[in-house]
N, C-alpha and C. Protein backbone atom coordinates (compact mmCIF):
# COMPACT_ATOMS: atom_id res chain seq x y z
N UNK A 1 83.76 -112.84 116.23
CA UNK A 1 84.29 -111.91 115.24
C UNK A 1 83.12 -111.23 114.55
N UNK A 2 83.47 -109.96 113.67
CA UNK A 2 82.51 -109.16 113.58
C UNK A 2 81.85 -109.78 111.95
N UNK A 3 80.77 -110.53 111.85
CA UNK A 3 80.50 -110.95 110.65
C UNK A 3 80.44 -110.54 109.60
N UNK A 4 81.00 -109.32 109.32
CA UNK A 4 81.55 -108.39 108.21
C UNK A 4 82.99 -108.91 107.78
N UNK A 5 83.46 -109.41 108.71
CA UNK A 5 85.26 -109.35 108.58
C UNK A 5 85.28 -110.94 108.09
N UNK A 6 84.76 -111.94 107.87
CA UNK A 6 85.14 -113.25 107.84
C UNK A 6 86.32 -113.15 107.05
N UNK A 7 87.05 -114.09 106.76
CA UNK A 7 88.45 -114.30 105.86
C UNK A 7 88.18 -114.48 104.34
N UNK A 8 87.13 -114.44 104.24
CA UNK A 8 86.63 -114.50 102.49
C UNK A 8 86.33 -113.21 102.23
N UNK A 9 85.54 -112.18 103.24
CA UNK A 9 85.43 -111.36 102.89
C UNK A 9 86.82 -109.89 103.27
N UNK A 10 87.49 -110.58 103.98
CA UNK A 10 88.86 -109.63 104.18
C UNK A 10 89.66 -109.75 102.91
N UNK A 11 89.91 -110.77 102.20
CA UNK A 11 90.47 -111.30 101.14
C UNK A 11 89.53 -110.18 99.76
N UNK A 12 88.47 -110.29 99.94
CA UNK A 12 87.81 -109.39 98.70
C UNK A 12 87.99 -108.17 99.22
N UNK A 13 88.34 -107.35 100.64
CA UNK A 13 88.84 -106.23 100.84
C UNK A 13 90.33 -105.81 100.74
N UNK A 14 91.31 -107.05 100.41
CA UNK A 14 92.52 -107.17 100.03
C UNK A 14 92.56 -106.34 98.73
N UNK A 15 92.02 -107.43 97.70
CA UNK A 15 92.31 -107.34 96.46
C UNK A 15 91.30 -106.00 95.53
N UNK A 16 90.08 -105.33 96.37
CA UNK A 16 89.94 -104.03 96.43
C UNK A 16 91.19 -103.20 96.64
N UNK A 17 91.74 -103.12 98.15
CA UNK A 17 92.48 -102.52 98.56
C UNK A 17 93.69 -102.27 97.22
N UNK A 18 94.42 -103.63 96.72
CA UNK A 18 95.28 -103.32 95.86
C UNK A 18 95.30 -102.47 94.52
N UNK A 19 93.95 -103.16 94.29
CA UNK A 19 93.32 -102.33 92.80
C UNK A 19 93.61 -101.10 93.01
N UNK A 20 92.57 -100.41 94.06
CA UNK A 20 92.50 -99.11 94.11
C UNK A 20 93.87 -98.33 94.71
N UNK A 21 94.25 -98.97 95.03
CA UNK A 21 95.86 -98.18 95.32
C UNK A 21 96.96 -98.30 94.31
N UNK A 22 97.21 -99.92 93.74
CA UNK A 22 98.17 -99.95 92.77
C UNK A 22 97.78 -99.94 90.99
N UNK A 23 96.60 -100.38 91.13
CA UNK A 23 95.82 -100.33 90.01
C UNK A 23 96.12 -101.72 89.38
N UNK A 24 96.26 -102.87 90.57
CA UNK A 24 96.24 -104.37 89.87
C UNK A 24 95.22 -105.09 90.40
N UNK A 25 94.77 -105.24 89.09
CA UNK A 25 93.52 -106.77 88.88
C UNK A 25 93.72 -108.09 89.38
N UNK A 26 93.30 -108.18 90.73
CA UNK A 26 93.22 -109.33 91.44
C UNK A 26 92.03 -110.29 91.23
N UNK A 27 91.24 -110.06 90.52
CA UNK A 27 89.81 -110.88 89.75
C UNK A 27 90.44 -112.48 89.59
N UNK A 28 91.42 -112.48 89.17
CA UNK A 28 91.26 -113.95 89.07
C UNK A 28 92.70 -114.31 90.04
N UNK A 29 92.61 -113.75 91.27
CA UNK A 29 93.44 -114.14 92.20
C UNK A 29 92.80 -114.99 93.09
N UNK A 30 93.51 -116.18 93.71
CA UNK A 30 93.15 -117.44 94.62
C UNK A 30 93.49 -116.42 95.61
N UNK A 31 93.06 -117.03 96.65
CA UNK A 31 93.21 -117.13 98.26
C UNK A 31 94.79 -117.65 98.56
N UNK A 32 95.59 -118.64 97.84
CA UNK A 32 96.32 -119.30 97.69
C UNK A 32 97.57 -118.07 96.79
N UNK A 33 97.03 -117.14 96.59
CA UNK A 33 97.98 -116.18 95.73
C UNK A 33 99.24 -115.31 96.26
N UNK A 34 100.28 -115.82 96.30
CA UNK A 34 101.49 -114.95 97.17
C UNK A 34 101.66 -113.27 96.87
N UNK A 35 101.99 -112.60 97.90
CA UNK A 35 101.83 -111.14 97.47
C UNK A 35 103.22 -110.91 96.44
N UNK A 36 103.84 -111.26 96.27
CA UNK A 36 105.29 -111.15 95.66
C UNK A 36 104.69 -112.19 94.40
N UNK A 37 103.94 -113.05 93.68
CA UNK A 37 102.97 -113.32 92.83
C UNK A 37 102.55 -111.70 91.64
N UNK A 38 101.59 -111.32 93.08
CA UNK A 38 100.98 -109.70 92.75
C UNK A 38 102.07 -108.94 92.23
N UNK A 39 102.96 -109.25 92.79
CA UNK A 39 103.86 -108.12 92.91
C UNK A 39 104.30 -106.75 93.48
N UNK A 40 103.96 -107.35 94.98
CA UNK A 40 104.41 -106.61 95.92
C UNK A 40 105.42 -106.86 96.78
N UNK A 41 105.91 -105.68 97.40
CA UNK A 41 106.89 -106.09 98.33
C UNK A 41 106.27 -105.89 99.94
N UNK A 42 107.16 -105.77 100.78
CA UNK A 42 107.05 -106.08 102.26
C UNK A 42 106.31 -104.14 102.48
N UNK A 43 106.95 -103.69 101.54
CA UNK A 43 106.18 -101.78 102.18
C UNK A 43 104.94 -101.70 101.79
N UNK A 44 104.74 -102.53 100.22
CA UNK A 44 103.64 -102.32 99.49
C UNK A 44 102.46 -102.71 100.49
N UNK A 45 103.02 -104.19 101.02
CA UNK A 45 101.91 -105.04 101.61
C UNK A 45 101.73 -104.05 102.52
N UNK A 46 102.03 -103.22 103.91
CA UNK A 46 102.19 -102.43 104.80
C UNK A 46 101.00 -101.39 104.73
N UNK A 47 101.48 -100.98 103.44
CA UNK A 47 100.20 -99.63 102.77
C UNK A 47 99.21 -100.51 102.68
N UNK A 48 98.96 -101.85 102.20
CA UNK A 48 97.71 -102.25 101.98
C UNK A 48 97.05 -102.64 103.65
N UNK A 49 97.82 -103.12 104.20
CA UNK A 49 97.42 -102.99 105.73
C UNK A 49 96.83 -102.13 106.62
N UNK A 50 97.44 -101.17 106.32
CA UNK A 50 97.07 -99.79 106.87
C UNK A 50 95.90 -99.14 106.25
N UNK A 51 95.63 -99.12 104.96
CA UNK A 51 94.08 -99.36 104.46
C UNK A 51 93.47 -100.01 105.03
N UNK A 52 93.87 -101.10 104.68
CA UNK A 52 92.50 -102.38 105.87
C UNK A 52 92.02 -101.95 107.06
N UNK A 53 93.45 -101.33 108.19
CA UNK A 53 93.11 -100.71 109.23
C UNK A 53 91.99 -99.66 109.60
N UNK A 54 91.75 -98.52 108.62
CA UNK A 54 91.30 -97.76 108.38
C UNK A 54 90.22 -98.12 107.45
N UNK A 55 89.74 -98.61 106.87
CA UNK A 55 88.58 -99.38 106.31
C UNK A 55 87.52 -100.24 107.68
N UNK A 56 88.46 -101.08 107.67
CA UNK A 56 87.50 -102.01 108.94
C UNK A 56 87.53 -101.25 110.34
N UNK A 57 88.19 -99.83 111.09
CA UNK A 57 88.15 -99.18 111.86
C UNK A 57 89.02 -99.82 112.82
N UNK A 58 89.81 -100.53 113.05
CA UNK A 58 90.64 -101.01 114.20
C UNK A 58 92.13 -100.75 113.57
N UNK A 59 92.68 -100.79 114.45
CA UNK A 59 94.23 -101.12 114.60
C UNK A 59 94.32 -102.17 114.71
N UNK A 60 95.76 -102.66 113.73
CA UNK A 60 95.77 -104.40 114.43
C UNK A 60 96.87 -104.35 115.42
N UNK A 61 96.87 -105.44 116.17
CA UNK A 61 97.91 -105.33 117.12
C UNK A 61 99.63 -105.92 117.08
N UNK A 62 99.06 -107.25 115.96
CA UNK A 62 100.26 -108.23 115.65
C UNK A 62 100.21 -108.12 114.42
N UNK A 63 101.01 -107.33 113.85
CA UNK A 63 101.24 -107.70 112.22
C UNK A 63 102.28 -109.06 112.01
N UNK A 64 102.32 -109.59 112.46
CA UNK A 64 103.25 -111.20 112.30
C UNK A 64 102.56 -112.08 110.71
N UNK A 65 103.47 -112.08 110.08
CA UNK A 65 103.33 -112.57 108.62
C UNK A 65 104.37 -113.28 108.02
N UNK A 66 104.26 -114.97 107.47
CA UNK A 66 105.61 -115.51 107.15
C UNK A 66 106.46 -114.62 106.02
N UNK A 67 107.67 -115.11 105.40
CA UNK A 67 107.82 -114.27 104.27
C UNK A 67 106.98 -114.86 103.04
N UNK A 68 106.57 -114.03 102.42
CA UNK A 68 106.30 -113.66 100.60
C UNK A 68 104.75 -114.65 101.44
N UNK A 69 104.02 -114.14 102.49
CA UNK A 69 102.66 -114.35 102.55
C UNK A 69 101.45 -114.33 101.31
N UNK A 70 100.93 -114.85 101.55
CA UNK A 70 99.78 -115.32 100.40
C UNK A 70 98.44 -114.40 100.54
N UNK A 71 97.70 -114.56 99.98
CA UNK A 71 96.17 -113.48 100.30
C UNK A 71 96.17 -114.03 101.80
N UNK A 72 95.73 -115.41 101.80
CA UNK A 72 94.98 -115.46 102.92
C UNK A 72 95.86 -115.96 103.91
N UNK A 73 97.28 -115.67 103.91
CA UNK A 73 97.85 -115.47 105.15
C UNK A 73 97.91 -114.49 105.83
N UNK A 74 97.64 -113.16 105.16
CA UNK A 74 97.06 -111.87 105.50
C UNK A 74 96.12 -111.44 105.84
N UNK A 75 94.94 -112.21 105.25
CA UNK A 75 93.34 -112.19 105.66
C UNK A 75 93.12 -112.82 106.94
N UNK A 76 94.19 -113.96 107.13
CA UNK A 76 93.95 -114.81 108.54
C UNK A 76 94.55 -114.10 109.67
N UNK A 77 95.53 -113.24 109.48
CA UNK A 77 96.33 -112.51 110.35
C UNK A 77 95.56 -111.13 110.71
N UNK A 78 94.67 -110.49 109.60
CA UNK A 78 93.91 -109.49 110.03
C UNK A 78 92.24 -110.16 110.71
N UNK A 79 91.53 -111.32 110.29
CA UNK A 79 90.86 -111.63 111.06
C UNK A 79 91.21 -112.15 112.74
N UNK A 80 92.35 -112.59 112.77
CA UNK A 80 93.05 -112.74 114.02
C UNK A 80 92.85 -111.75 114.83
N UNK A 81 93.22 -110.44 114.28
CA UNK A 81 93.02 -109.52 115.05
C UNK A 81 91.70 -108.32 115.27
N UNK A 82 91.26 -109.00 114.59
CA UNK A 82 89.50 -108.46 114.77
C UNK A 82 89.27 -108.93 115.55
N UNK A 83 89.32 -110.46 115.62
CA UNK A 83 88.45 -111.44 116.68
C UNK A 83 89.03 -110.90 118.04
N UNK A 84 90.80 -110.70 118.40
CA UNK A 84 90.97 -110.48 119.47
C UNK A 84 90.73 -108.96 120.21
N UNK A 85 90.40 -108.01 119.68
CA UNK A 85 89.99 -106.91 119.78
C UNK A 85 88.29 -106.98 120.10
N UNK A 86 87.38 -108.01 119.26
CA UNK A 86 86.35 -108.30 119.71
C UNK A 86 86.72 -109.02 121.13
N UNK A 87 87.46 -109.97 121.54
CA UNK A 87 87.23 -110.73 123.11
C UNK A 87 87.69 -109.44 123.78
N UNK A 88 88.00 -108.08 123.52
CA UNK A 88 88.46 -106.87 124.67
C UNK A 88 87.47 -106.14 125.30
């Protein structure tokens, strides 16, 4: 995987991502923090995805996410798909 993307640092491109789009302070958000917590929903999270996409330059391929996902069930699901785009 591309050592830019680790899951600590996708997670601090999360809670960028939200700031600058919704204008919420994720500073003292865990890794452990549900997006419906934040206070987002399933479209919100989507837009923040699609940033990520376009930030880190890939498309992901599997957006697969349980419900009311956490930071870093999102961070693990977009490093997922870095790494497998790196084995292509």
């Amino acid at each position: 995987m591309d050592a830019r993307w680790t899951e600590e640092n996708i997670i601090e491109l999360l809670k960028k991502t939200v700031f600058d789009t919704f204008d919420i302070d994720l500073s003292e958000a865990t890794p452990q923090t549900s997006v419906s917590d934040i206070g987002l929903d399933s479209m919100a999270v989507l837009d923040v995805i699609m940033t990520v996409e376009d930030t880190i330059g890939i498309k992901l391929g599997r957006i697969e996410l349980p419900k009311n996902p956490s930071l870093q069930d999102v961070a693990a699901m977009v490093a997922r798909n870095v790494e497998a785009r790196a084995d292509e």
